[in-house]
PDB file of N, CA and C in Angstrom:
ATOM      1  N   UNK A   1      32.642 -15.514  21.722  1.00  0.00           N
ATOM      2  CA  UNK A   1      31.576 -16.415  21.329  1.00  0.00           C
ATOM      3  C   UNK A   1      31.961 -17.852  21.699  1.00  0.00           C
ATOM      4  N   UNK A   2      31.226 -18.502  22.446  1.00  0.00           N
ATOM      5  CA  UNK A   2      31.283 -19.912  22.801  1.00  0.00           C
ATOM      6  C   UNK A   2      30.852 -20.853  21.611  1.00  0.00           C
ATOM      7  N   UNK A   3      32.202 -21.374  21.270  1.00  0.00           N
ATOM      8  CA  UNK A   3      31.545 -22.451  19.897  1.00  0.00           C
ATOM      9  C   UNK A   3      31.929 -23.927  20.588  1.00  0.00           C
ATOM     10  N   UNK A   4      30.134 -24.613  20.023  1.00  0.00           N
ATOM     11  CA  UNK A   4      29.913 -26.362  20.080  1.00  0.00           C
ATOM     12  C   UNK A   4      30.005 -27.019  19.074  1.00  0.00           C
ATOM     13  N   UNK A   5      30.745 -28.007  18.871  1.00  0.00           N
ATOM     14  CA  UNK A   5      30.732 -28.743  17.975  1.00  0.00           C
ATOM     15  C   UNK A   5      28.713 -29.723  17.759  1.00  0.00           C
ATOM     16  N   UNK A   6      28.918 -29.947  18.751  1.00  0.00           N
ATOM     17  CA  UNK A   6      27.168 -30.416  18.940  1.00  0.00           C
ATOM     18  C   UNK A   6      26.275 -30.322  19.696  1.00  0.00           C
ATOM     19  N   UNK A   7      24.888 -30.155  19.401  1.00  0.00           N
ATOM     20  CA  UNK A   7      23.579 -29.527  19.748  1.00  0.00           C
ATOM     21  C   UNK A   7      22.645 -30.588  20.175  1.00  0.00           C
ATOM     22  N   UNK A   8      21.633 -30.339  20.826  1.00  0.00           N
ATOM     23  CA  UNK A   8      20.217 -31.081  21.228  1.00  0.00           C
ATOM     24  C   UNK A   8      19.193 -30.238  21.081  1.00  0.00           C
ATOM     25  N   UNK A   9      18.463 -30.772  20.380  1.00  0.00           N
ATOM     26  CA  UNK A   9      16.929 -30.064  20.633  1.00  0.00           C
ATOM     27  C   UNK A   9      16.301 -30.684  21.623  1.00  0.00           C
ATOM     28  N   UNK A  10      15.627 -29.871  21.979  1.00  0.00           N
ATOM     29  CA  UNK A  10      14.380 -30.288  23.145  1.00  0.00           C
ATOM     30  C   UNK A  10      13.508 -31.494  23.048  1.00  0.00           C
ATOM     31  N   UNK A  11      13.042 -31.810  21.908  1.00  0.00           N
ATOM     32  CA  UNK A  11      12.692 -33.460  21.676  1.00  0.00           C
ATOM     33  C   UNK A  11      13.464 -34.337  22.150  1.00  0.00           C
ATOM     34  N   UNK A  12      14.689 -34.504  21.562  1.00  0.00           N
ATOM     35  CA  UNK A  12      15.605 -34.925  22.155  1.00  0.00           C
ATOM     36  C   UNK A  12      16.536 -35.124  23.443  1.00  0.00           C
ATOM     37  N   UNK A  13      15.881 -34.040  24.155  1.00  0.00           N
ATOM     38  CA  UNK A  13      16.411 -34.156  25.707  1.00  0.00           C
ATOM     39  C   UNK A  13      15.274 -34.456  26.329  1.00  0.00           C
ATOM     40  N   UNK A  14      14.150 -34.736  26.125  1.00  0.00           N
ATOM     41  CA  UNK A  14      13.108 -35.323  26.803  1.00  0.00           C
ATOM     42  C   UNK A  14      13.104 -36.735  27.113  1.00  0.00           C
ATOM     43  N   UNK A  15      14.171 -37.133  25.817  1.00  0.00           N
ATOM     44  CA  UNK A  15      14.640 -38.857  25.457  1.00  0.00           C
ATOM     45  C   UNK A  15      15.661 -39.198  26.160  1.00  0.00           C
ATOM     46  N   UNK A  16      17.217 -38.549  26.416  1.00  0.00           N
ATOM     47  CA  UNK A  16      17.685 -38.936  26.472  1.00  0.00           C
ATOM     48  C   UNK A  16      17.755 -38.327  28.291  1.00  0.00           C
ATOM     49  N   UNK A  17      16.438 -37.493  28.630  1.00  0.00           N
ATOM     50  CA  UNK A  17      16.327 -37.805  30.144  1.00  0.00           C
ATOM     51  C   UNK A  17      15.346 -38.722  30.720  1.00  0.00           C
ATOM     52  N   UNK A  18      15.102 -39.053  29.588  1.00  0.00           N
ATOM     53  CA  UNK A  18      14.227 -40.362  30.116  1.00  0.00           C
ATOM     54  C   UNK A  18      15.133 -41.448  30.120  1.00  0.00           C
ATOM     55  N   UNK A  19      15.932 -41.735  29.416  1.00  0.00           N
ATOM     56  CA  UNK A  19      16.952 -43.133  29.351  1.00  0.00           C
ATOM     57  C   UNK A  19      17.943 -42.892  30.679  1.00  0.00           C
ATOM     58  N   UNK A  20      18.398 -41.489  30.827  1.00  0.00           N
ATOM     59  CA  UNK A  20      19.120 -41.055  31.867  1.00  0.00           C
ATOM     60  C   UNK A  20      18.731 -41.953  33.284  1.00  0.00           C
ATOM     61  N   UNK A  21      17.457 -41.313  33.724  1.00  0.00           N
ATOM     62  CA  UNK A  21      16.762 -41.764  34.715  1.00  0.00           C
ATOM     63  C   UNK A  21      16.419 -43.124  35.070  1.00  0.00           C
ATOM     64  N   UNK A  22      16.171 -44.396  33.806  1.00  0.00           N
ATOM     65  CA  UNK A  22      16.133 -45.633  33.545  1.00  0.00           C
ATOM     66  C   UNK A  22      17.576 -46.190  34.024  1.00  0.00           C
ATOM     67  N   UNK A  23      18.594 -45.137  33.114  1.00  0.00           N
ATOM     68  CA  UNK A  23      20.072 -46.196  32.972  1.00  0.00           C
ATOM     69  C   UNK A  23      21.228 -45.767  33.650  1.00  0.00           C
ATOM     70  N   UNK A  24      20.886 -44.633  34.049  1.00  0.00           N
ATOM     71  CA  UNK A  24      22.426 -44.071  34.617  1.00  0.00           C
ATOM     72  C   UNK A  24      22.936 -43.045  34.130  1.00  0.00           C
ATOM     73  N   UNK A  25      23.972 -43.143  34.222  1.00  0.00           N
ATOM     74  CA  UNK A  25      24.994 -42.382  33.104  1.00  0.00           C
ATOM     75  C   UNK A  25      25.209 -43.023  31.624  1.00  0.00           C
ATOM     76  N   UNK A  26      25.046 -42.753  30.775  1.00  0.00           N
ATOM     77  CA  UNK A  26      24.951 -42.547  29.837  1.00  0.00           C
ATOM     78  C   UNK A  26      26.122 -41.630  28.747  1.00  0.00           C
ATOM     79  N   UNK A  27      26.431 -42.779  27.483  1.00  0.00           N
ATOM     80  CA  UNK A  27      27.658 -41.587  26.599  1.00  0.00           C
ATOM     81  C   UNK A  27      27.139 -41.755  25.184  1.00  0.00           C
ATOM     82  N   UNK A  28      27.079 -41.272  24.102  1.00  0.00           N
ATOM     83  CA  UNK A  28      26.798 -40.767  22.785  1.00  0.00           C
ATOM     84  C   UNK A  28      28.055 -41.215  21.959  1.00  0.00           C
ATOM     85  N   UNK A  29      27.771 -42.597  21.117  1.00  0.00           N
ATOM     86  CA  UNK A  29      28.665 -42.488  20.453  1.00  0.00           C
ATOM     87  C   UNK A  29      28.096 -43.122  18.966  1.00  0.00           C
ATOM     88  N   UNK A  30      29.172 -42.202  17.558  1.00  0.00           N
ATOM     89  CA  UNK A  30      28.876 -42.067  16.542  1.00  0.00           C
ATOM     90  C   UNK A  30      30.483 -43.060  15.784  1.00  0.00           C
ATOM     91  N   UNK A  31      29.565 -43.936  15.259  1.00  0.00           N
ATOM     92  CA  UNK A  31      30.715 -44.862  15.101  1.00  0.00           C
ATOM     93  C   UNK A  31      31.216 -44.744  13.460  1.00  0.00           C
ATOM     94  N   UNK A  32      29.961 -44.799  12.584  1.00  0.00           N
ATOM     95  CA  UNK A  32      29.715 -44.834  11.025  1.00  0.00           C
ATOM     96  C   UNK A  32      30.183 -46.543  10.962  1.00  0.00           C
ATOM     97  N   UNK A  33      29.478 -47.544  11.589  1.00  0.00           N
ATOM     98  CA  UNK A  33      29.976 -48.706  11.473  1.00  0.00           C
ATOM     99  C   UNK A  33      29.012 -49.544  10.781  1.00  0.00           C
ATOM    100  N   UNK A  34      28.089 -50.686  11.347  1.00  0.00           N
ATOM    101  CA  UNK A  34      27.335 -51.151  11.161  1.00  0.00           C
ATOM    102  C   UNK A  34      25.807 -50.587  11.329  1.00  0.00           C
ATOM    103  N   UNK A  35      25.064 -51.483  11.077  1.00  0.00           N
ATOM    104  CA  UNK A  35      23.558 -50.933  11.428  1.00  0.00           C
ATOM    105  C   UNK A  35      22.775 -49.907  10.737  1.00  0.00           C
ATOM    106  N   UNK A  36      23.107 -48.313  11.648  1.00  0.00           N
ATOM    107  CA  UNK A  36      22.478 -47.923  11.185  1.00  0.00           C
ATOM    108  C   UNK A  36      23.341 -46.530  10.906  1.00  0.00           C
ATOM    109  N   UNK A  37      24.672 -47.176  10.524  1.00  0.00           N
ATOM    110  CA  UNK A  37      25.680 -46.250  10.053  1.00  0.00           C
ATOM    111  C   UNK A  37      26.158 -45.169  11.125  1.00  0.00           C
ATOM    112  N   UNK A  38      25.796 -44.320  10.565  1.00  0.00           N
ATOM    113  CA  UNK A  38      26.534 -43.224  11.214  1.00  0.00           C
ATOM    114  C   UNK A  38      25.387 -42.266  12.407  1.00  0.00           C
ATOM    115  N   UNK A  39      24.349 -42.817  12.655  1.00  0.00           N
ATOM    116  CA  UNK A  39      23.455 -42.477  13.373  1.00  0.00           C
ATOM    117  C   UNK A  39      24.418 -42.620  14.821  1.00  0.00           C
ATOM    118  N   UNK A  40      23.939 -41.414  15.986  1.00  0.00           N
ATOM    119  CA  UNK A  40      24.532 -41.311  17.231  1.00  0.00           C
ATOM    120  C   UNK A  40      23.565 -42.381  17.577  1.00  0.00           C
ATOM    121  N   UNK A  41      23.998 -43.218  18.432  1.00  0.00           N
ATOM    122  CA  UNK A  41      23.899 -44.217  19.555  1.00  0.00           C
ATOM    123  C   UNK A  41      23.974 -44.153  20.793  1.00  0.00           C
ATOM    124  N   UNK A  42      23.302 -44.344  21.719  1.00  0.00           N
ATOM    125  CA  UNK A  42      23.580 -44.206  23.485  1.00  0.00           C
ATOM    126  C   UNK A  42      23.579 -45.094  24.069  1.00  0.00           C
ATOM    127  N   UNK A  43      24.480 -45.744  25.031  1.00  0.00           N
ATOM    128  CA  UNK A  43      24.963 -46.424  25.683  1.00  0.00           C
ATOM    129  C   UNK A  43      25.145 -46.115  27.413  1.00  0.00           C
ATOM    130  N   UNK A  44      25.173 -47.029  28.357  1.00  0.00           N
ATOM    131  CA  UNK A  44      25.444 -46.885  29.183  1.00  0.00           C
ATOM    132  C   UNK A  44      26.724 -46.750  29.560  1.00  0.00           C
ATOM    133  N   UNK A  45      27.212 -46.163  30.319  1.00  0.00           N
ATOM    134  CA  UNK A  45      28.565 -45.675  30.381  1.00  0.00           C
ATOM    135  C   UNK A  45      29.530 -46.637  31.230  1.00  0.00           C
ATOM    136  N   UNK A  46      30.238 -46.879  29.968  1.00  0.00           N
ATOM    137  CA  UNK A  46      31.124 -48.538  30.728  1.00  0.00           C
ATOM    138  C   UNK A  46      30.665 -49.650  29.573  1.00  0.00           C
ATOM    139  N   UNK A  47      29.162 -49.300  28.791  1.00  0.00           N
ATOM    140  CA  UNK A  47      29.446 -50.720  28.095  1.00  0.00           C
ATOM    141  C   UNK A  47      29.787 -50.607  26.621  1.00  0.00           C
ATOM    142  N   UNK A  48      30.639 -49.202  26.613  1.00  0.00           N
ATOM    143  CA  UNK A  48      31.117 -49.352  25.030  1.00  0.00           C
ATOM    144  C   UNK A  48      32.397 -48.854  25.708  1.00  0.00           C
ATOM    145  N   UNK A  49      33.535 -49.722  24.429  1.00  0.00           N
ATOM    146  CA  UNK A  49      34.383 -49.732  24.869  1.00  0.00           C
ATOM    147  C   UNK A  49      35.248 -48.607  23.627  1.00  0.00           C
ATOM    148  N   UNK A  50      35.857 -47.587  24.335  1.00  0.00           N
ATOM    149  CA  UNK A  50      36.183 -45.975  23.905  1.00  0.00           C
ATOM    150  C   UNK A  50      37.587 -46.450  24.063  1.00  0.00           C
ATOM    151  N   UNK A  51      38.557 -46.250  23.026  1.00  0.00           N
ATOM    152  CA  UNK A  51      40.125 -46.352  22.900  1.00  0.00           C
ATOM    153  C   UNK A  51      40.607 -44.725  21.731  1.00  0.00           C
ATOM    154  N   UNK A  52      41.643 -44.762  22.084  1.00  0.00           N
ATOM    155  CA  UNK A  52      42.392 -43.335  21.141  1.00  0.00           C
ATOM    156  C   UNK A  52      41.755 -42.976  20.079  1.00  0.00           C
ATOM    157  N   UNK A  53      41.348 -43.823  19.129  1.00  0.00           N
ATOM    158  CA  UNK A  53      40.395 -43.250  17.973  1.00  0.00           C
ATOM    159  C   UNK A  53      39.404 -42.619  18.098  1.00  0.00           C
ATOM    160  N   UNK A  54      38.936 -42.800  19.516  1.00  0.00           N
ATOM    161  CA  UNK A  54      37.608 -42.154  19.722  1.00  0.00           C
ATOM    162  C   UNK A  54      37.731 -40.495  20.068  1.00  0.00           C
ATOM    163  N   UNK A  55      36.913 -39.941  19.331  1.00  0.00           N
ATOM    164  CA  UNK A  55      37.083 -38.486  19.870  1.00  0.00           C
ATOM    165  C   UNK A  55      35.847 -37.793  20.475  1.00  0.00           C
ATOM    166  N   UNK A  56      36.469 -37.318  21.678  1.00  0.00           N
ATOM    167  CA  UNK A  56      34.930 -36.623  22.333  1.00  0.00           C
ATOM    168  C   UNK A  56      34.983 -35.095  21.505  1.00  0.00           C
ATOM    169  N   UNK A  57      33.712 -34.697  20.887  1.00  0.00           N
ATOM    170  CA  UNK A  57      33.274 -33.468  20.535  1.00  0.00           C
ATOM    171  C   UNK A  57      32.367 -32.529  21.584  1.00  0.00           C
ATOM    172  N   UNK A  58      32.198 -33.316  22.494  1.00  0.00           N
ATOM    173  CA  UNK A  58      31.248 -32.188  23.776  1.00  0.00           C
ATOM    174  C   UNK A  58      30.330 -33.151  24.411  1.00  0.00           C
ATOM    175  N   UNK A  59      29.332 -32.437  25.103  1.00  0.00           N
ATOM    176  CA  UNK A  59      28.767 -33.184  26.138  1.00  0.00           C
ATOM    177  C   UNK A  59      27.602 -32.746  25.350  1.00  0.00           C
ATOM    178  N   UNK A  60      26.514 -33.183  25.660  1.00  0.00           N
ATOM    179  CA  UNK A  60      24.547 -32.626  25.735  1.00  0.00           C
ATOM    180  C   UNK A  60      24.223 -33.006  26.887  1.00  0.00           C
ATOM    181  N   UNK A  61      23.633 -32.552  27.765  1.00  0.00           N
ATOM    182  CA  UNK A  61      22.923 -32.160  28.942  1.00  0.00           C
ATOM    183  C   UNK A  61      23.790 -33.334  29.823  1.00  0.00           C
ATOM    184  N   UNK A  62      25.280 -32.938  29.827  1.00  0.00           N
ATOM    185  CA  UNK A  62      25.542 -33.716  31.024  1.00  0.00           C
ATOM    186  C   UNK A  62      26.165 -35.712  30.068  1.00  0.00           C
ATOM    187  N   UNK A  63      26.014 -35.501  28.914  1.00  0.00           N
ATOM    188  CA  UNK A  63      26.418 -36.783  28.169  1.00  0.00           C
ATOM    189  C   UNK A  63      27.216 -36.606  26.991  1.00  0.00           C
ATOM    190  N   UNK A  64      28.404 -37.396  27.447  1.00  0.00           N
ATOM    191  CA  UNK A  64      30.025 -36.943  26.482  1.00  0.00           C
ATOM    192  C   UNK A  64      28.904 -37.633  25.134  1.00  0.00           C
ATOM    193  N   UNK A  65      29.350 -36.980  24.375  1.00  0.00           N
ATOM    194  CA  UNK A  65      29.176 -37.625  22.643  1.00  0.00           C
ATOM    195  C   UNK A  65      30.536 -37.312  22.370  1.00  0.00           C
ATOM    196  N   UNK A  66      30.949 -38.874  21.772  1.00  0.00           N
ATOM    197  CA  UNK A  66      32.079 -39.636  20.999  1.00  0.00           C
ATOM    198  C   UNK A  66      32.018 -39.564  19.389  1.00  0.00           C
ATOM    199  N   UNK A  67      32.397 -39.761  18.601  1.00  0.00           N
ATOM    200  CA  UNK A  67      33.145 -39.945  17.328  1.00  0.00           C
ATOM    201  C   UNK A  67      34.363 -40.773  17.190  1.00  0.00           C
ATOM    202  N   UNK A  68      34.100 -41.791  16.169  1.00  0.00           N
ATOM    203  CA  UNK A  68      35.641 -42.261  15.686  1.00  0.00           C
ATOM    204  C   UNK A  68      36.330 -41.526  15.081  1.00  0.00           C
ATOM    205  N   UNK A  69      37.551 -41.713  15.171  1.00  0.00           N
ATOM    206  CA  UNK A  69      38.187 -40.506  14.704  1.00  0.00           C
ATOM    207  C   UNK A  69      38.554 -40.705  13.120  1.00  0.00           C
ATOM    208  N   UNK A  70      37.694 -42.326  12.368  1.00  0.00           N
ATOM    209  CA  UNK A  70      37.595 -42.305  11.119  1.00  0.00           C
ATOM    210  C   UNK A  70      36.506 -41.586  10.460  1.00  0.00           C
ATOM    211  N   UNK A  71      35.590 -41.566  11.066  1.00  0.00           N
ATOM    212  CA  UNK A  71      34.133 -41.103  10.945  1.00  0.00           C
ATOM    213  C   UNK A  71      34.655 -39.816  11.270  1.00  0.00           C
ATOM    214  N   UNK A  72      35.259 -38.961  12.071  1.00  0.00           N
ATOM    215  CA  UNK A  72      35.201 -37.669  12.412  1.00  0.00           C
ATOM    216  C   UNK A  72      36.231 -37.035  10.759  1.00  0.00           C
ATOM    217  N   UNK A  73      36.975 -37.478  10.253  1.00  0.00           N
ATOM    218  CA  UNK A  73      37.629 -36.896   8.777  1.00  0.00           C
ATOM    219  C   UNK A  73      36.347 -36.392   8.274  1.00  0.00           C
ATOM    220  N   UNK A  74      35.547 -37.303   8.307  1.00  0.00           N
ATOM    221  CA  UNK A  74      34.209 -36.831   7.016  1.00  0.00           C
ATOM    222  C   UNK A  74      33.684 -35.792   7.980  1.00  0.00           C
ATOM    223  N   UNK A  75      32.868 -35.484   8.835  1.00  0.00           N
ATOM    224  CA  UNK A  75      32.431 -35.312   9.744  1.00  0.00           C
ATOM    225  C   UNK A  75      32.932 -33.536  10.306  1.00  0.00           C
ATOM    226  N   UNK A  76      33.988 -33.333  10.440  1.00  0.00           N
ATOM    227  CA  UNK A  76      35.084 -32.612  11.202  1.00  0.00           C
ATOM    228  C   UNK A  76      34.561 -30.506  10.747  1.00  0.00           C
ATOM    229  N   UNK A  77      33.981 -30.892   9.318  1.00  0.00           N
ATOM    230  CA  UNK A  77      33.543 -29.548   9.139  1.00  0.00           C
ATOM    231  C   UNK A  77      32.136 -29.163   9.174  1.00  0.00           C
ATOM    232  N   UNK A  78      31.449 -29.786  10.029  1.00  0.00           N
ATOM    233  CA  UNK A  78      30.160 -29.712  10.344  1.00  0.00           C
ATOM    234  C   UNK A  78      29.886 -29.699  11.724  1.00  0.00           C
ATOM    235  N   UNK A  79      28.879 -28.843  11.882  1.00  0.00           N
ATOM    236  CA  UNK A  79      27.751 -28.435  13.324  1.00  0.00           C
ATOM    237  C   UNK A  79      26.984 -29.909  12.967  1.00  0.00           C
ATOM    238  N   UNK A  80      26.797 -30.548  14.536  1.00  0.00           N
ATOM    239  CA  UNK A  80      25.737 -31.778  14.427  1.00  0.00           C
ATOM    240  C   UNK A  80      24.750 -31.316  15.402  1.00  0.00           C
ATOM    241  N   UNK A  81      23.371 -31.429  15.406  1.00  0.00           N
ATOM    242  CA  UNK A  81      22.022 -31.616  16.436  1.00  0.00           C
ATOM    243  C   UNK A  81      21.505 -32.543  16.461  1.00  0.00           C
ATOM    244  N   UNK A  82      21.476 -33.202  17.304  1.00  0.00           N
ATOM    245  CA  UNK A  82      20.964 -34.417  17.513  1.00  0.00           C
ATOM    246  C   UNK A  82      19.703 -34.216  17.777  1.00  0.00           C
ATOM    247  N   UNK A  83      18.616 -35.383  17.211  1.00  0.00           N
ATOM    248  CA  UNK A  83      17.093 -34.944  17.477  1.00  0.00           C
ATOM    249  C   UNK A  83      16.319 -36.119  17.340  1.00  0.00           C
ATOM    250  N   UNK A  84      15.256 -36.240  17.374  1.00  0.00           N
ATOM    251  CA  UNK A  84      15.062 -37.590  17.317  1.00  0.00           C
ATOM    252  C   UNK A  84      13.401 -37.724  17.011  1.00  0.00           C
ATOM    253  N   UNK A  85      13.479 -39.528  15.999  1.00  0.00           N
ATOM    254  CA  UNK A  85      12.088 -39.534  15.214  1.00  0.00           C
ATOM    255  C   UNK A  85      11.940 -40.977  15.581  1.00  0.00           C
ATOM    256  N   UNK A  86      10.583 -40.675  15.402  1.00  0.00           N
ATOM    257  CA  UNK A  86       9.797 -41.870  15.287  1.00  0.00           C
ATOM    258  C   UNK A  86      10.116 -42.980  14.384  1.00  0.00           C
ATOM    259  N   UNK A  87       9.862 -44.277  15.181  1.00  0.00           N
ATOM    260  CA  UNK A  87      10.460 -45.470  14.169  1.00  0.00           C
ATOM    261  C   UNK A  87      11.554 -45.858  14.982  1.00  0.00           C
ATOM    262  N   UNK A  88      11.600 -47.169  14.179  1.00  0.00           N
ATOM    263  CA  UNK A  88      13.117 -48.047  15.266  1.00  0.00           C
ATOM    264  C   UNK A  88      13.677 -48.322  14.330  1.00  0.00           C
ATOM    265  N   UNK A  89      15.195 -47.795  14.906  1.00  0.00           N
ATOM    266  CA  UNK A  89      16.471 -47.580  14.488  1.00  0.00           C
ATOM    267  C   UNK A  89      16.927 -49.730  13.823  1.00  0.00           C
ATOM    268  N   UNK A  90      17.508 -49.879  13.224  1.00  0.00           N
ATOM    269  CA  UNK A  90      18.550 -50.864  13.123  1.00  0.00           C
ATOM    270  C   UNK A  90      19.809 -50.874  14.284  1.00  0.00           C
ATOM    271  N   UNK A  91      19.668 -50.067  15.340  1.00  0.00           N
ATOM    272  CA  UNK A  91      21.358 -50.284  16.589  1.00  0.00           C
ATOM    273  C   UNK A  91      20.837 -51.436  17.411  1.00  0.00           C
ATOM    274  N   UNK A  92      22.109 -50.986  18.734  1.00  0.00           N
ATOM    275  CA  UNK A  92      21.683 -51.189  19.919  1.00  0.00           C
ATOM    276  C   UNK A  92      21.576 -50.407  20.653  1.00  0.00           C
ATOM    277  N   UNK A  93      21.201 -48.750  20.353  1.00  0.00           N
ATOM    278  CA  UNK A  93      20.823 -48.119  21.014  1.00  0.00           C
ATOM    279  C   UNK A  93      20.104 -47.833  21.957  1.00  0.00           C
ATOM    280  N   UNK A  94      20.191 -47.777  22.967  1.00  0.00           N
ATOM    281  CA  UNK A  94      19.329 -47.789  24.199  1.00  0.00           C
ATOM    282  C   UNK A  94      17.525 -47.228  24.130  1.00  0.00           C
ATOM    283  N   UNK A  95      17.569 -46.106  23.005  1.00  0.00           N
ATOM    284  CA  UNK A  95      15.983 -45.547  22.685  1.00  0.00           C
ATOM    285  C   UNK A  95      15.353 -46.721  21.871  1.00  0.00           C
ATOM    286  N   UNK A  96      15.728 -47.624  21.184  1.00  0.00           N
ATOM    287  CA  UNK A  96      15.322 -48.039  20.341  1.00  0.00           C
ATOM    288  C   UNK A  96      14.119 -48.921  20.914  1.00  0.00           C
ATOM    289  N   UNK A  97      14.132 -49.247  21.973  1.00  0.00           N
ATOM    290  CA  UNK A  97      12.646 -50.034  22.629  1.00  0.00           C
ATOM    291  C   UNK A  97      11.073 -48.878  22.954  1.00  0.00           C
ATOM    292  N   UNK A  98      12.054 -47.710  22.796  1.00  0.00           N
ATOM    293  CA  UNK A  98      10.670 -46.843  23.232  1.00  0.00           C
ATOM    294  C   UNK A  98      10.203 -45.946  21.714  1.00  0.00           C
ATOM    295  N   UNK A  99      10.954 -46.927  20.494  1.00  0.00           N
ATOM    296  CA  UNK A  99      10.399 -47.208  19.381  1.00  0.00           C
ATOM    297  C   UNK A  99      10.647 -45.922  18.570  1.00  0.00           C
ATOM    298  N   UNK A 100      11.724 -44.970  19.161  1.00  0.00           N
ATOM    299  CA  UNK A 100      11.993 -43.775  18.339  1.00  0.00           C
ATOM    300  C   UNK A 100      14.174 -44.358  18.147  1.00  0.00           C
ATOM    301  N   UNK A 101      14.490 -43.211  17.489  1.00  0.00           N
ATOM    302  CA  UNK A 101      15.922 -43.214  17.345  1.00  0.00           C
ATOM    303  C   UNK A 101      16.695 -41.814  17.126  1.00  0.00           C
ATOM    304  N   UNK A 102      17.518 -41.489  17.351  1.00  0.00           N
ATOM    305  CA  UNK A 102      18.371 -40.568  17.681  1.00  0.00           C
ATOM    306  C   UNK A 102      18.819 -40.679  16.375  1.00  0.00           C
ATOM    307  N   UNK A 103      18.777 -39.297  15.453  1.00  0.00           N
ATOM    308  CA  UNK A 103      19.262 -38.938  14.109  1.00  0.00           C
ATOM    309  C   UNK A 103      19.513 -37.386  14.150  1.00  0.00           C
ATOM    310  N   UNK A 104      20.885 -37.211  13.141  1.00  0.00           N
ATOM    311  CA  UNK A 104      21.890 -35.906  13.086  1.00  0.00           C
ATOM    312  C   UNK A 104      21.262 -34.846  12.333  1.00  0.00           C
ATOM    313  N   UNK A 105      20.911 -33.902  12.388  1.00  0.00           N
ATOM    314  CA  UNK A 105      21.039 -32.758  11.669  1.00  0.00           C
ATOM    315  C   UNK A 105      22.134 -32.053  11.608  1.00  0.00           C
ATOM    316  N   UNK A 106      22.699 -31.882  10.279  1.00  0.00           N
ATOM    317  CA  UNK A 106      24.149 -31.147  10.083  1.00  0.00           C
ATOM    318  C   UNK A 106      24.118 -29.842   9.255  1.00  0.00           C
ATOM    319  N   UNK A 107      24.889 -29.605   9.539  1.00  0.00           N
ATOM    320  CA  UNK A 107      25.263 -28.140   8.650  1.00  0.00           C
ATOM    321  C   UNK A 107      26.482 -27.829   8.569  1.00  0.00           C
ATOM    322  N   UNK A 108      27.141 -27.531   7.526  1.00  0.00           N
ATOM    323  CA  UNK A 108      28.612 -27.471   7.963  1.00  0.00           C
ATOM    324  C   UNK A 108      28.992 -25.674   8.696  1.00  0.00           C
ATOM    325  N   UNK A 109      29.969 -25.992   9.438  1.00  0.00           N
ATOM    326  CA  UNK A 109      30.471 -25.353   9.385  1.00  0.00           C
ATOM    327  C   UNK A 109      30.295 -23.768   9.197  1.00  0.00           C
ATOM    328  N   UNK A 110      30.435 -22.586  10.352  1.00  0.00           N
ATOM    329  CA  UNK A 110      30.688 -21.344   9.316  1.00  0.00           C
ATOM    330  C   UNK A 110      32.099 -21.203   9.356  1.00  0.00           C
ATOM    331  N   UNK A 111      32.531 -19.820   8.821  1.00  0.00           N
ATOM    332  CA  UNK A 111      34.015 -19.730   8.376  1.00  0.00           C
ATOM    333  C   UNK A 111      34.340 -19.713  10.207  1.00  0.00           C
ATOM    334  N   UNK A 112      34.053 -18.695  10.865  1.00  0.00           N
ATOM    335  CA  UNK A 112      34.362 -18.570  12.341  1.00  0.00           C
ATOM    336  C   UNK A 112      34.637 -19.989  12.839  1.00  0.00           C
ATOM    337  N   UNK A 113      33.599 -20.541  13.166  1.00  0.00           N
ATOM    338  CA  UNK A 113      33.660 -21.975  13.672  1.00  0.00           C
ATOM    339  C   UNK A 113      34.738 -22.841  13.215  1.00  0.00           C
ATOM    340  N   UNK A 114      34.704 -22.972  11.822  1.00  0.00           N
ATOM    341  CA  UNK A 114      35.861 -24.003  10.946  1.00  0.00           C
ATOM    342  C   UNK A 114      37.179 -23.366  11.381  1.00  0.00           C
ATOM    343  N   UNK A 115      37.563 -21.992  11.483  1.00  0.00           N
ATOM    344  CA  UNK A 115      38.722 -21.345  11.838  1.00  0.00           C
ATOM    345  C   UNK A 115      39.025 -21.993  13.631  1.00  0.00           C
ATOM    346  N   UNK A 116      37.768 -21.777  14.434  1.00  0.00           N
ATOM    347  CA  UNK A 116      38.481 -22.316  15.621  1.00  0.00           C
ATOM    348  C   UNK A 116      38.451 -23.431  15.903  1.00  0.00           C
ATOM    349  N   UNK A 117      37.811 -24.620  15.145  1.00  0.00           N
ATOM    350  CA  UNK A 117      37.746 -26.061  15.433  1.00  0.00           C
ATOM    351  C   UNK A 117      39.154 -26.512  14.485  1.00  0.00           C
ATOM    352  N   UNK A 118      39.323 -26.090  13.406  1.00  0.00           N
ATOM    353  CA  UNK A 118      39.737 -26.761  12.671  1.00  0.00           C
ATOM    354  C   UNK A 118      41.082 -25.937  11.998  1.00  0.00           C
ATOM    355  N   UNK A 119      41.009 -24.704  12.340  1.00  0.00           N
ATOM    356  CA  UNK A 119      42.650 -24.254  11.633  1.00  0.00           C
ATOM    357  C   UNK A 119      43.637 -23.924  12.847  1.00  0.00           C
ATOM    358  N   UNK A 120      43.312 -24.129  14.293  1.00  0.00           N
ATOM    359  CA  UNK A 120      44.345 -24.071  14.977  1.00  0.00           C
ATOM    360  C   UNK A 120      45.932 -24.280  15.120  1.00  0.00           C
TER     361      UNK A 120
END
């Protein structure tokens, strides 16, 4: 069984191939900082600046999504899907002009999953 730490729904890849096509390459990162907390954020790739704390959890269609690796403690026993609603975010997220924002659906964890992410 192929296990992801994180998911996209189809709403959501309609968005973030539309920003694709606008911006480039593109990376996903979840900071739990300011704004609008712990909401994933997208950036063009090169203008956030990613050091050791940062942890990549996987790609979505071709775009690394990041985590701090303070934010990932809380974080670490949960499945994330990224999906996305109407309304503008508090970031600087790149969707935020086309007046929607990129928000997590979680679930933690099953025992399988938590065993291979997390008891290695």
């Amino acid at each position: 069984m192929v296990h992801e730490r994180v998911a996209i729904t189809g709403k959501a890849i309609k968005v973030l191939d539309e920003l694709k096509e606008k911006h480039g390459n593109l990376i996903f990162h979840q900071s739990g900082g300011c704004c609008d907390g712990s909401a994933p954020m997208v950036f063009e790739e090169g203008d956030m600046y990613l050091d050791d704390s940062d942890i990549l959890l996987g790609q979505l269609e071709g775009v690394n999504y990041y985590m701090n690796q303070d934010q990932f403690e809380y974080w670490k026993h949960t499945h994330l899907t990224i999906d996305v609603t109407e309304g503008r975010g508090s970031s600087f997220s790149l969707e935020i002009p086309l007046s929607v924002r990129f928000i997590i659906q979680s679930r933690l964890l099953t025992d399988e999953e938590n065993v291979f992410f997390n008891e290695q």
